[in-house]
PDB file of N, CA and C in Angstrom:
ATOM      1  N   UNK A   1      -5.463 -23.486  23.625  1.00  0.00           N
ATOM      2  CA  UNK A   1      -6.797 -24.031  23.755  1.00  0.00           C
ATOM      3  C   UNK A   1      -7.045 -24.561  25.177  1.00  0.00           C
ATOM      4  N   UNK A   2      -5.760 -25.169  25.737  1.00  0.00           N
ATOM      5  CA  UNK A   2      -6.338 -25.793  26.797  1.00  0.00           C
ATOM      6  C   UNK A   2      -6.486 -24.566  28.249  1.00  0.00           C
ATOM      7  N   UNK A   3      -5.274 -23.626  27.767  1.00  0.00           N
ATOM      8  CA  UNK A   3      -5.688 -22.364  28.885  1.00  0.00           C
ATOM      9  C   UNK A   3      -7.203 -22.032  28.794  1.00  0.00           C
ATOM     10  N   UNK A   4      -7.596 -21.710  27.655  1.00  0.00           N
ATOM     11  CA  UNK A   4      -9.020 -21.077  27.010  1.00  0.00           C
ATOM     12  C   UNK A   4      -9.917 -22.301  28.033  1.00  0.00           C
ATOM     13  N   UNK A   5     -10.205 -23.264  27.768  1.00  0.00           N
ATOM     14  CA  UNK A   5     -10.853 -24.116  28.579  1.00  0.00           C
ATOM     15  C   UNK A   5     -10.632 -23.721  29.979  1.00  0.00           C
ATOM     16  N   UNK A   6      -9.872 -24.511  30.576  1.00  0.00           N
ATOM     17  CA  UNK A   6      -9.355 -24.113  32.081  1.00  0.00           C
ATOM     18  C   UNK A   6     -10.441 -22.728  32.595  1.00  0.00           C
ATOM     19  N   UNK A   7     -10.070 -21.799  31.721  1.00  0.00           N
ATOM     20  CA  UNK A   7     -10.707 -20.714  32.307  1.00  0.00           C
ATOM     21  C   UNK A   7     -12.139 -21.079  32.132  1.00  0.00           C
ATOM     22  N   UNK A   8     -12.458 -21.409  31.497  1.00  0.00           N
ATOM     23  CA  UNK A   8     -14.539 -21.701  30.522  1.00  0.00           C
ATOM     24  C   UNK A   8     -15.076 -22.463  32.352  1.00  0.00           C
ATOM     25  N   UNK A   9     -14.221 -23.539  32.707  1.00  0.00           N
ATOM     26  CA  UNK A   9     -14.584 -24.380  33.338  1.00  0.00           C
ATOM     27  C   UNK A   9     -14.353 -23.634  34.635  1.00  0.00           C
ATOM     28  N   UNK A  10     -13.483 -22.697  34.858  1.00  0.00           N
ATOM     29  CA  UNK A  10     -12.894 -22.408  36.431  1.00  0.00           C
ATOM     30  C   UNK A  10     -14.497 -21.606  36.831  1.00  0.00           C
ATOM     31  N   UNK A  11     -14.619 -20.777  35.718  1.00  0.00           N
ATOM     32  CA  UNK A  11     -15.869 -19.973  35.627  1.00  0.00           C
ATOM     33  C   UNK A  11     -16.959 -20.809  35.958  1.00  0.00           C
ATOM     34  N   UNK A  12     -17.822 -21.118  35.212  1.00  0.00           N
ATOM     35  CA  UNK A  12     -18.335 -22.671  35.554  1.00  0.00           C
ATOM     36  C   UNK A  12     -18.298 -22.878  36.869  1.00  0.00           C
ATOM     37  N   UNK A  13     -17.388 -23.398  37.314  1.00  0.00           N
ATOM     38  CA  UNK A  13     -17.293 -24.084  38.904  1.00  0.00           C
ATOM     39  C   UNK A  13     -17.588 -22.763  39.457  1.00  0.00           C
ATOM     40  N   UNK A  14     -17.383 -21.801  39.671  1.00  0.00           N
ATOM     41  CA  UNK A  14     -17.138 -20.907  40.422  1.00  0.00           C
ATOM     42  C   UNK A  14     -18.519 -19.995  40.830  1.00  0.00           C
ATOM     43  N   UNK A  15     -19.377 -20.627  39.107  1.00  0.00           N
ATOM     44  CA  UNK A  15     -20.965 -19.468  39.222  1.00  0.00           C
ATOM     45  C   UNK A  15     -21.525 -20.711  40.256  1.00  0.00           C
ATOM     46  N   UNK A  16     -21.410 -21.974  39.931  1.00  0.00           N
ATOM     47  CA  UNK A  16     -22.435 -22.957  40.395  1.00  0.00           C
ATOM     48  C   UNK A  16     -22.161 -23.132  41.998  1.00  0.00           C
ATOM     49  N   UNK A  17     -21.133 -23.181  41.975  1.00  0.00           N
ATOM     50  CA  UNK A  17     -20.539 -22.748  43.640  1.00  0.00           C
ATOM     51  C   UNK A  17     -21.161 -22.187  44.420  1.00  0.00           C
ATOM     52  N   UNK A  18     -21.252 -21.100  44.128  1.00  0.00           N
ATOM     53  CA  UNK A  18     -21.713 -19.945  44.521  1.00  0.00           C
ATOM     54  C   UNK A  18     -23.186 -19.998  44.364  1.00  0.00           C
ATOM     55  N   UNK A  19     -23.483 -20.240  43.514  1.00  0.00           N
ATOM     56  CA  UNK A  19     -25.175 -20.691  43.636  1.00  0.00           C
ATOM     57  C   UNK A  19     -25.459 -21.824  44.770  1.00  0.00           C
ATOM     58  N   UNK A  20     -24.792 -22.846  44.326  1.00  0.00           N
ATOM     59  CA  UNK A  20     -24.829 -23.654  45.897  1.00  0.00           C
ATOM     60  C   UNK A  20     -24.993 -23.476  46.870  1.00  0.00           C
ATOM     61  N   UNK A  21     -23.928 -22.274  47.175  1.00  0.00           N
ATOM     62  CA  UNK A  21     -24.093 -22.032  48.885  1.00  0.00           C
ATOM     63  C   UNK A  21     -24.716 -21.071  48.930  1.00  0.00           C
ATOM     64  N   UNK A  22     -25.560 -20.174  48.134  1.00  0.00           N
ATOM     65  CA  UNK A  22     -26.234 -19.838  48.355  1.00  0.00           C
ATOM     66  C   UNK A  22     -28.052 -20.268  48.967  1.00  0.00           C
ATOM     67  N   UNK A  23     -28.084 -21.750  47.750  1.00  0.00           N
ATOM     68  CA  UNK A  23     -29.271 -22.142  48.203  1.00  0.00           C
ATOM     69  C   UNK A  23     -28.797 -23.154  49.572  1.00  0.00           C
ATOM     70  N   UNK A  24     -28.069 -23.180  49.753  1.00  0.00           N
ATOM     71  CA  UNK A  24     -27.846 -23.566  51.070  1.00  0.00           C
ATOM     72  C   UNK A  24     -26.882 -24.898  51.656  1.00  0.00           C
ATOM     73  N   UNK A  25     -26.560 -25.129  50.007  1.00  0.00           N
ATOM     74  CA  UNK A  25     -25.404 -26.463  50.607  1.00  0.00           C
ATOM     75  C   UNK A  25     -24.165 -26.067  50.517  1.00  0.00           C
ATOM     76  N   UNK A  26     -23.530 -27.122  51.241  1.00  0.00           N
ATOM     77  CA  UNK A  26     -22.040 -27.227  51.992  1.00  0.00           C
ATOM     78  C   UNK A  26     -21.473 -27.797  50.587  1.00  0.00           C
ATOM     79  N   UNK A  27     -20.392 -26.617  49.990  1.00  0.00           N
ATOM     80  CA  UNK A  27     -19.462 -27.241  48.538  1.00  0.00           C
ATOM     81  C   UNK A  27     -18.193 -26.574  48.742  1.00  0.00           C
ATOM     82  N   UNK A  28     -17.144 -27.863  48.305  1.00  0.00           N
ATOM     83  CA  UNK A  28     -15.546 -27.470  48.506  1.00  0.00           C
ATOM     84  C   UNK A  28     -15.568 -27.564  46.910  1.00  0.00           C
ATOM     85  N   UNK A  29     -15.050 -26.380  46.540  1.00  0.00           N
ATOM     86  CA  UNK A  29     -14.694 -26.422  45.472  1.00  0.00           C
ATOM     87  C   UNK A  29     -13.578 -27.122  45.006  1.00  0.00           C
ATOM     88  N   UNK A  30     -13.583 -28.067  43.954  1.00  0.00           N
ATOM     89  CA  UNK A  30     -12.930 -28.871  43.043  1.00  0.00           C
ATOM     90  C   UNK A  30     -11.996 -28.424  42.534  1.00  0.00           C
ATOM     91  N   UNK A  31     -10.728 -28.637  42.644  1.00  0.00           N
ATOM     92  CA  UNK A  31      -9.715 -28.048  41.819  1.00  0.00           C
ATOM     93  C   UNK A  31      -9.281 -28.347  40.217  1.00  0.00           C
ATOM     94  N   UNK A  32      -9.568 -29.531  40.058  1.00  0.00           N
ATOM     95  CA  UNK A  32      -9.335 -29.837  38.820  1.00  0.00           C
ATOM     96  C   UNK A  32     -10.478 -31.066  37.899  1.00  0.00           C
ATOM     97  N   UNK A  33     -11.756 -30.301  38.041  1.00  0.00           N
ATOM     98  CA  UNK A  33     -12.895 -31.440  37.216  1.00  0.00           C
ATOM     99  C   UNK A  33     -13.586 -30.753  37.017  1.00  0.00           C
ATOM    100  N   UNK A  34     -14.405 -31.450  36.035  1.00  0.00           N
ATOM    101  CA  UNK A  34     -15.400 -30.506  35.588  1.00  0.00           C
ATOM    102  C   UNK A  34     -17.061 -30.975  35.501  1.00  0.00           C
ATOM    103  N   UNK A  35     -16.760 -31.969  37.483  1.00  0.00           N
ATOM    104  CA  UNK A  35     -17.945 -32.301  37.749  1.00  0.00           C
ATOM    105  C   UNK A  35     -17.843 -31.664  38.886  1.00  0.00           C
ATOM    106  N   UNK A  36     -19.435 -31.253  39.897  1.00  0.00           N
ATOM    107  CA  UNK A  36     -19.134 -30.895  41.462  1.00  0.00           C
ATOM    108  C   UNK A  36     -20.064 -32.404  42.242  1.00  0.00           C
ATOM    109  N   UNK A  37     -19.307 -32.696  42.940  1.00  0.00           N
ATOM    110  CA  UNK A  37     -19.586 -34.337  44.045  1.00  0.00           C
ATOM    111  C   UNK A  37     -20.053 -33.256  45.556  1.00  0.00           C
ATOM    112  N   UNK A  38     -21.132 -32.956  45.954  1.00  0.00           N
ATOM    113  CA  UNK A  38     -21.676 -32.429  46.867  1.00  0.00           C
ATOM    114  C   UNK A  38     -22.228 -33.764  47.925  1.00  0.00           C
ATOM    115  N   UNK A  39     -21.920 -33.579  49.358  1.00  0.00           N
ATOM    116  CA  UNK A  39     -22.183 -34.742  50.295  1.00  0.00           C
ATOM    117  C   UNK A  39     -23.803 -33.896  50.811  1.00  0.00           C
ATOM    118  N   UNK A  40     -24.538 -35.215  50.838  1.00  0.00           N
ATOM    119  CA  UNK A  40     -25.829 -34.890  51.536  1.00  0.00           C
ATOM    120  C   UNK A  40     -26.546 -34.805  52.569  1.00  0.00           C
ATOM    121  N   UNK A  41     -27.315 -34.087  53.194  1.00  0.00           N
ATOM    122  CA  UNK A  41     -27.018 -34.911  54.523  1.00  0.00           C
ATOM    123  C   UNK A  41     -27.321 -36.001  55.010  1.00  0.00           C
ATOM    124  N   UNK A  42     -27.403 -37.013  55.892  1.00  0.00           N
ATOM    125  CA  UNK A  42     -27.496 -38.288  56.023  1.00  0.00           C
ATOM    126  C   UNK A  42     -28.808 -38.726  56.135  1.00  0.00           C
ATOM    127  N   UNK A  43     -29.980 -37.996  55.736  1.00  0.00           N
ATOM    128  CA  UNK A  43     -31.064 -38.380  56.160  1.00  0.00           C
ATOM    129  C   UNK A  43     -32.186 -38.299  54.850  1.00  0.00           C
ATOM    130  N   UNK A  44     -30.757 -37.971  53.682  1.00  0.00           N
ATOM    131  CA  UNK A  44     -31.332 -38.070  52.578  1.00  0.00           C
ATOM    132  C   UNK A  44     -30.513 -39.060  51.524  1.00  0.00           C
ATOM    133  N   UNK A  45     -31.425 -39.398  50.606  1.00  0.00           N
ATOM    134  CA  UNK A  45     -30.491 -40.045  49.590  1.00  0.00           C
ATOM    135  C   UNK A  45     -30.470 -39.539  48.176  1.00  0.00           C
ATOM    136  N   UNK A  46     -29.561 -39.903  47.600  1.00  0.00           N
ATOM    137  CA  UNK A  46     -28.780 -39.395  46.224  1.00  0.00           C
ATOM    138  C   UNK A  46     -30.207 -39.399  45.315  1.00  0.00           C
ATOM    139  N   UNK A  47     -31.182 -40.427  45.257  1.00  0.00           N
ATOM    140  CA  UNK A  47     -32.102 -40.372  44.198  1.00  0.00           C
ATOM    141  C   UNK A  47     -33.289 -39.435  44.724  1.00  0.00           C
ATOM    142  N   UNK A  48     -33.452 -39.275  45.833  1.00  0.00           N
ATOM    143  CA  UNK A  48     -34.168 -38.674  46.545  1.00  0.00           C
ATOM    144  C   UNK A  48     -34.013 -36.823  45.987  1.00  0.00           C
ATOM    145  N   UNK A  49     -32.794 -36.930  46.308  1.00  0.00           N
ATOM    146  CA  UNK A  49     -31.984 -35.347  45.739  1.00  0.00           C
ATOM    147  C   UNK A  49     -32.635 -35.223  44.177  1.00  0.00           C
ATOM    148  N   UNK A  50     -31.778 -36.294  43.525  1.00  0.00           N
ATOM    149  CA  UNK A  50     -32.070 -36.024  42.093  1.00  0.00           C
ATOM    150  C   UNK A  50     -33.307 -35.530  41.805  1.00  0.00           C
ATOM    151  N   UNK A  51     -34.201 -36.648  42.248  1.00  0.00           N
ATOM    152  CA  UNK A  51     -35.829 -36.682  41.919  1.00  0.00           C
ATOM    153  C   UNK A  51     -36.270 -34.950  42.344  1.00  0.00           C
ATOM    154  N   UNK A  52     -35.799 -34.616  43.481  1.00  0.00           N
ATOM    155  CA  UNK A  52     -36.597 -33.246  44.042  1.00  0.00           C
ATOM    156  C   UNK A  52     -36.085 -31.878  42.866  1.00  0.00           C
ATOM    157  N   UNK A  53     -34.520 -32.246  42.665  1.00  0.00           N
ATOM    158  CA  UNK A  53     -33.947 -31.025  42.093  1.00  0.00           C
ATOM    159  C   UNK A  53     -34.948 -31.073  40.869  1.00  0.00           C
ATOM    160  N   UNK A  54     -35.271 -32.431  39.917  1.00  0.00           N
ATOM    161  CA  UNK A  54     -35.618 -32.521  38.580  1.00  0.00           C
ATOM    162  C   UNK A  54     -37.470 -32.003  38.681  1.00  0.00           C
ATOM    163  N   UNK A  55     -37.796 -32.087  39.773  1.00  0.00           N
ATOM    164  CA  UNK A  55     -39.555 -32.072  39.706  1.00  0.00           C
ATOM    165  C   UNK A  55     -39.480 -30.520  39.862  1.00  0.00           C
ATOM    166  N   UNK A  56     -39.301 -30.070  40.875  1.00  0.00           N
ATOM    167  CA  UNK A  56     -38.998 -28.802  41.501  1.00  0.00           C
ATOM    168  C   UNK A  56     -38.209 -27.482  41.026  1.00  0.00           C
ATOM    169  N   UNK A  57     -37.559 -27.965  40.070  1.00  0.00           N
ATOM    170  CA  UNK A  57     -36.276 -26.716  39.445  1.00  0.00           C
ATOM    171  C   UNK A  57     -36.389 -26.960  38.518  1.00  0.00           C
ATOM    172  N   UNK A  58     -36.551 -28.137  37.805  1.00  0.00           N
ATOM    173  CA  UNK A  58     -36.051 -28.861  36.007  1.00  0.00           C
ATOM    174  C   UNK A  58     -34.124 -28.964  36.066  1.00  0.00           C
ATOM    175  N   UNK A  59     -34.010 -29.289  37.202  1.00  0.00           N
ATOM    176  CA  UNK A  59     -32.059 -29.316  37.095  1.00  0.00           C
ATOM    177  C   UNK A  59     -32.080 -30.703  37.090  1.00  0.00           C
ATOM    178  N   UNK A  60     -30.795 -31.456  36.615  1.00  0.00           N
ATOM    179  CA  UNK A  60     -30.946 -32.807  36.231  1.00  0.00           C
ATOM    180  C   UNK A  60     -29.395 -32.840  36.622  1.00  0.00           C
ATOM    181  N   UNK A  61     -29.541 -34.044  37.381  1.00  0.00           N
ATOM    182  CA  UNK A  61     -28.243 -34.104  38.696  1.00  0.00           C
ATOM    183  C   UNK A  61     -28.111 -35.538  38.891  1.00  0.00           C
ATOM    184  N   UNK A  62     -26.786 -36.027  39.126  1.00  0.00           N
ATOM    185  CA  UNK A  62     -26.353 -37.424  39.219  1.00  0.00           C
ATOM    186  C   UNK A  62     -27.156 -37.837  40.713  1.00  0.00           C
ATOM    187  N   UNK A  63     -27.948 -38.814  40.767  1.00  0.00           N
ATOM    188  CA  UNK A  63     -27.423 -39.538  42.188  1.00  0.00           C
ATOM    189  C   UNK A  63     -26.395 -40.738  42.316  1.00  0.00           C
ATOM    190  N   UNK A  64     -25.535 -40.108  43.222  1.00  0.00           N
ATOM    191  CA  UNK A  64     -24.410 -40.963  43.185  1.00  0.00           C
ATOM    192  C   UNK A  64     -24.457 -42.841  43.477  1.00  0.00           C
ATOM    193  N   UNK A  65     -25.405 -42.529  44.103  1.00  0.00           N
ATOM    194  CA  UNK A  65     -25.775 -44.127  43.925  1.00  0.00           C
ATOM    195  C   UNK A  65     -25.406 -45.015  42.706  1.00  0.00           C
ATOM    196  N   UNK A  66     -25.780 -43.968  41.276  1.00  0.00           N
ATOM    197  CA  UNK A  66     -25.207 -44.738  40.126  1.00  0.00           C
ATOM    198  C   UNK A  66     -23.850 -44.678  39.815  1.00  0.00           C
ATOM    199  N   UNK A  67     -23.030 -44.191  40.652  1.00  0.00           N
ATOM    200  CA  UNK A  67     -21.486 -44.972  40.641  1.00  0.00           C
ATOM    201  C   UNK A  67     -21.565 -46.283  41.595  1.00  0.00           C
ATOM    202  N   UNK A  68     -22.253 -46.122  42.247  1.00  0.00           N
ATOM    203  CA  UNK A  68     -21.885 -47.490  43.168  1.00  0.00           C
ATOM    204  C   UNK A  68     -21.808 -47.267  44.189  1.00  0.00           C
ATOM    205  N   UNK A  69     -22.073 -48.224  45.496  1.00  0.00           N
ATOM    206  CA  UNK A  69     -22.231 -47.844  46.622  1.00  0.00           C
ATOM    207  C   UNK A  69     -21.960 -46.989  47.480  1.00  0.00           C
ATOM    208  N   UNK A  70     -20.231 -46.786  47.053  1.00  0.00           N
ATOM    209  CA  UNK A  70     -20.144 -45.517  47.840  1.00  0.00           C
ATOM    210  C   UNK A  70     -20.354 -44.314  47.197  1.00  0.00           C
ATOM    211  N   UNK A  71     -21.045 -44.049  46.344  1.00  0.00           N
ATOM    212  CA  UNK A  71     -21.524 -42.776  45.747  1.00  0.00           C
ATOM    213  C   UNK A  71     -22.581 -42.253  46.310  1.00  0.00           C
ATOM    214  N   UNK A  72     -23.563 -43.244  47.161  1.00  0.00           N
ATOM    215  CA  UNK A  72     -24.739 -43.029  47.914  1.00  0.00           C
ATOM    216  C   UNK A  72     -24.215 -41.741  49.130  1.00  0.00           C
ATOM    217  N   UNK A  73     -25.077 -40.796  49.213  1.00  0.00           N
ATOM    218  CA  UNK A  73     -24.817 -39.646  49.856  1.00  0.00           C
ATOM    219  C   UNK A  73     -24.190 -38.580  49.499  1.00  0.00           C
ATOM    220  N   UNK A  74     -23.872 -38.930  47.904  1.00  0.00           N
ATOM    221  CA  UNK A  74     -23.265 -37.763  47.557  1.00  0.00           C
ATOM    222  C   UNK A  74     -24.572 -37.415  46.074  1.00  0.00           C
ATOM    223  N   UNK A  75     -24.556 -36.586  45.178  1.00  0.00           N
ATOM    224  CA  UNK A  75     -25.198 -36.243  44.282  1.00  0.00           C
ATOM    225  C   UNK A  75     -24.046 -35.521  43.397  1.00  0.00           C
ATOM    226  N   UNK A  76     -23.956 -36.044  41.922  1.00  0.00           N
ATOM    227  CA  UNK A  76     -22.878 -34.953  41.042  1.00  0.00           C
ATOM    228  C   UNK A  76     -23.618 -33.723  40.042  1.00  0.00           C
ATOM    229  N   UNK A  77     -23.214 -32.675  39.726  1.00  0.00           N
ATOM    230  CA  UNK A  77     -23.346 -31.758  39.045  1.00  0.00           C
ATOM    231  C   UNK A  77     -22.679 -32.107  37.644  1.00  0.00           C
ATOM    232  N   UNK A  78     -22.940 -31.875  36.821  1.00  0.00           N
ATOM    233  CA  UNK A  78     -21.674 -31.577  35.741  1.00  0.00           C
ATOM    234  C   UNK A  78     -21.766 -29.929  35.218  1.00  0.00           C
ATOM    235  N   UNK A  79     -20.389 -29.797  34.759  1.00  0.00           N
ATOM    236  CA  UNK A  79     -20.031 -28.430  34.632  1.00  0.00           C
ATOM    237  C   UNK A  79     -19.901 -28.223  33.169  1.00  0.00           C
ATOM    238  N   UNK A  80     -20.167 -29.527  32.391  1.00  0.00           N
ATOM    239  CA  UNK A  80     -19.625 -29.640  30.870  1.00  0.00           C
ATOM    240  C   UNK A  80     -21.100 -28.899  29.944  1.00  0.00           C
ATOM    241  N   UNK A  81     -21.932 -28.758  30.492  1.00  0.00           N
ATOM    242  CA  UNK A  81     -23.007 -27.965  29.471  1.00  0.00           C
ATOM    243  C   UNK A  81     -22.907 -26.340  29.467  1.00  0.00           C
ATOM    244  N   UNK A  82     -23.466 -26.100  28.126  1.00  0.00           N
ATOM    245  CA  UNK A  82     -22.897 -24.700  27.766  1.00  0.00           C
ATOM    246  C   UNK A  82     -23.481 -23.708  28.997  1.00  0.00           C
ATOM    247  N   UNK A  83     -22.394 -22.544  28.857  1.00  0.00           N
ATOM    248  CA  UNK A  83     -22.549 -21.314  29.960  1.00  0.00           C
ATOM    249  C   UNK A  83     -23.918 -20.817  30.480  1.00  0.00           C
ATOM    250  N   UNK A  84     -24.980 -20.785  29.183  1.00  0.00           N
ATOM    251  CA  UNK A  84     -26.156 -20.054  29.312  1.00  0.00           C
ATOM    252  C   UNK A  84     -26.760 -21.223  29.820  1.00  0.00           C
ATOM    253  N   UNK A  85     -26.843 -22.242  29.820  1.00  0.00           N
ATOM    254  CA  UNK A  85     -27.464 -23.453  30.204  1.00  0.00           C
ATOM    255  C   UNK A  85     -27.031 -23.471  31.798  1.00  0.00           C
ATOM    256  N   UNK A  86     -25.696 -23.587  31.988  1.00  0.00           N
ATOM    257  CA  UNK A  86     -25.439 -23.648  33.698  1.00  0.00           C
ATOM    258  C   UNK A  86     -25.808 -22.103  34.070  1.00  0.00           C
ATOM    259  N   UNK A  87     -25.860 -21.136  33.708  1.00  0.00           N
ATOM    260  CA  UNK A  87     -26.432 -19.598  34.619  1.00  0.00           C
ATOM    261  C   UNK A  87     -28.205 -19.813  34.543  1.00  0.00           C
ATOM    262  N   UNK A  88     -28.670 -20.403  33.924  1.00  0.00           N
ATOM    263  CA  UNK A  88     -30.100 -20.774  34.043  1.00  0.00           C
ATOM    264  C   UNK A  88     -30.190 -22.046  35.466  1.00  0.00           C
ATOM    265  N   UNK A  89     -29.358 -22.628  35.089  1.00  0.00           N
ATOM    266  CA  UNK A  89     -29.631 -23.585  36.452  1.00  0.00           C
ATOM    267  C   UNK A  89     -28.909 -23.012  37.931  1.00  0.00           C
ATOM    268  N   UNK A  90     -28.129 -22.007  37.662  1.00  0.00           N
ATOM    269  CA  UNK A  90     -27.120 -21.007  38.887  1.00  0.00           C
ATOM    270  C   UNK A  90     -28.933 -20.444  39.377  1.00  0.00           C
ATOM    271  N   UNK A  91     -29.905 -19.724  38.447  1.00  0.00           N
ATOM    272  CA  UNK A  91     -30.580 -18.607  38.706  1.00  0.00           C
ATOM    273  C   UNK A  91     -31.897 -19.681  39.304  1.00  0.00           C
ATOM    274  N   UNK A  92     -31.969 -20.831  39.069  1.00  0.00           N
ATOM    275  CA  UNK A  92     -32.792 -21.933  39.520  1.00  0.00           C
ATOM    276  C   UNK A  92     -32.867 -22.396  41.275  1.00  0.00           C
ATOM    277  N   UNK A  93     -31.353 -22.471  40.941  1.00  0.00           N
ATOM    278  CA  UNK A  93     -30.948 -23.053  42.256  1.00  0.00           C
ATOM    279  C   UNK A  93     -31.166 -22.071  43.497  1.00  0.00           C
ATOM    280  N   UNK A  94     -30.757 -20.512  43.181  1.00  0.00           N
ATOM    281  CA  UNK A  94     -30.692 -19.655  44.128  1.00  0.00           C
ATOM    282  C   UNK A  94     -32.114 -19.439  44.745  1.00  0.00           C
ATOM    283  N   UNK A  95     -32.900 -20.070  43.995  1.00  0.00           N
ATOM    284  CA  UNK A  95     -34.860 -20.158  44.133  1.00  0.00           C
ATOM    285  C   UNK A  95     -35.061 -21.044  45.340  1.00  0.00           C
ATOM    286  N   UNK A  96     -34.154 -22.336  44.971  1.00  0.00           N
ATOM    287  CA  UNK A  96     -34.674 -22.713  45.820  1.00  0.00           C
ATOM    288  C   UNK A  96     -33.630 -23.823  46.919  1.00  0.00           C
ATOM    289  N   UNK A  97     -34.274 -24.165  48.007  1.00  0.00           N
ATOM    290  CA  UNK A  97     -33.519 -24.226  49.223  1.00  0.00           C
ATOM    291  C   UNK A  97     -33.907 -25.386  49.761  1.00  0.00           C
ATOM    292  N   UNK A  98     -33.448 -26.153  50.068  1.00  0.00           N
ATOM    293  CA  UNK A  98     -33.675 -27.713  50.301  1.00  0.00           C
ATOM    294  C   UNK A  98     -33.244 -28.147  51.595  1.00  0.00           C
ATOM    295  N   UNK A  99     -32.761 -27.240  51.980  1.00  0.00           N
ATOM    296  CA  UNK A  99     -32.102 -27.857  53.412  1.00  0.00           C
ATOM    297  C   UNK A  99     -32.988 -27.004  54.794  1.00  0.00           C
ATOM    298  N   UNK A 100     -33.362 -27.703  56.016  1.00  0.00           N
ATOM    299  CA  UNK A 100     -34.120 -26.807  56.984  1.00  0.00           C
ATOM    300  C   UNK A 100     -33.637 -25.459  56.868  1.00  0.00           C
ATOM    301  N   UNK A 101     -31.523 -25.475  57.610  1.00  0.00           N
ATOM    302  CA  UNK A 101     -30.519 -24.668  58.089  1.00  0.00           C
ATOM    303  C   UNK A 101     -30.753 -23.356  57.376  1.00  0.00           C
ATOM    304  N   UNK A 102     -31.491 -23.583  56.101  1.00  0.00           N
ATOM    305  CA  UNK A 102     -31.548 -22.581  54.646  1.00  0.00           C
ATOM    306  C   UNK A 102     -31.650 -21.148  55.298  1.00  0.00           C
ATOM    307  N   UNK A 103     -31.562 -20.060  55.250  1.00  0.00           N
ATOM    308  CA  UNK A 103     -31.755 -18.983  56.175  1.00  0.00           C
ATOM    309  C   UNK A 103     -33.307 -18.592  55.996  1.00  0.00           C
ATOM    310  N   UNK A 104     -33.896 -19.181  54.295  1.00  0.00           N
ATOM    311  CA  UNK A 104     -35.481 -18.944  54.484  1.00  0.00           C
ATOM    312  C   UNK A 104     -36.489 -19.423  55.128  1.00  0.00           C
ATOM    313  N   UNK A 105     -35.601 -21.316  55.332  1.00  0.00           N
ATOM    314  CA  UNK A 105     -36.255 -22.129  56.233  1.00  0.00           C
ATOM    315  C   UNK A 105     -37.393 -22.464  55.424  1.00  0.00           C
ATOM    316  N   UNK A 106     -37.179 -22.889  53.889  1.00  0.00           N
ATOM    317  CA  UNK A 106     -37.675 -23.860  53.264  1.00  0.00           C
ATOM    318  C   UNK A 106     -38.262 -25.300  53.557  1.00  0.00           C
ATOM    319  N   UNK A 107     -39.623 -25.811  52.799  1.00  0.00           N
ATOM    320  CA  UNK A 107     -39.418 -26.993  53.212  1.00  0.00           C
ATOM    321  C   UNK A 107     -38.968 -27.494  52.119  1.00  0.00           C
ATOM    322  N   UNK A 108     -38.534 -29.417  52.367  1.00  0.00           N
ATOM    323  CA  UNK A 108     -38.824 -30.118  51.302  1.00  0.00           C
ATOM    324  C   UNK A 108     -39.916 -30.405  50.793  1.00  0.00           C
TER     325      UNK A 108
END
């Protein structure tokens, strides 16, 4: 069971990843969780993130702020909702692009 997992989750990390850097952020993939902690850039903040991903996409994302201070600048993912649920938010994300650097050159 726990191999069977391992794999559910490696997958998981690996679509959202990849959706990530596609829409344009900087992600080191996690070796062993089955949350992703993405750093922001400094001129934004964690609720700021949340708020845009949730109005803009319907994706619903930690701002790290609610761990506590030093969580500010980062934003978490979780990887624990079912497959068809995270490839709907993989096919969300690749929409859209939040950062200038984006190669479409999106705004916020």
């Amino acid at each position: 069971h726990i191999q069977r997992m391992n794999r559910i989750y490696r997958s998981r990390r690996d679509r959202m990843v990849e959706a990530l850097r596609e829409a344009g952020w900087k992600v080191i993939p996690p070796r062993a969780t089955f949350y992703l902690w993405l750093p922001l850039p400094k001129d934004r903040s964690s609720k700021e993130v949340a708020s845009v991903l949730l109005k803009r996409s319907g994706i619903v994302a930690s701002p790290g702020i609610g761990f506590g201070r030093h969580g500010e600048g980062y934003i978490r993912f979780s990887l624990s909702v079912p497959t068809p649920r995270l490839q709907e938010a993989t096919r969300r994300l690749k929409k859209l692009s939040l950062w200038p650097h984006h190669p479409e050159g999106a705004e916020w």
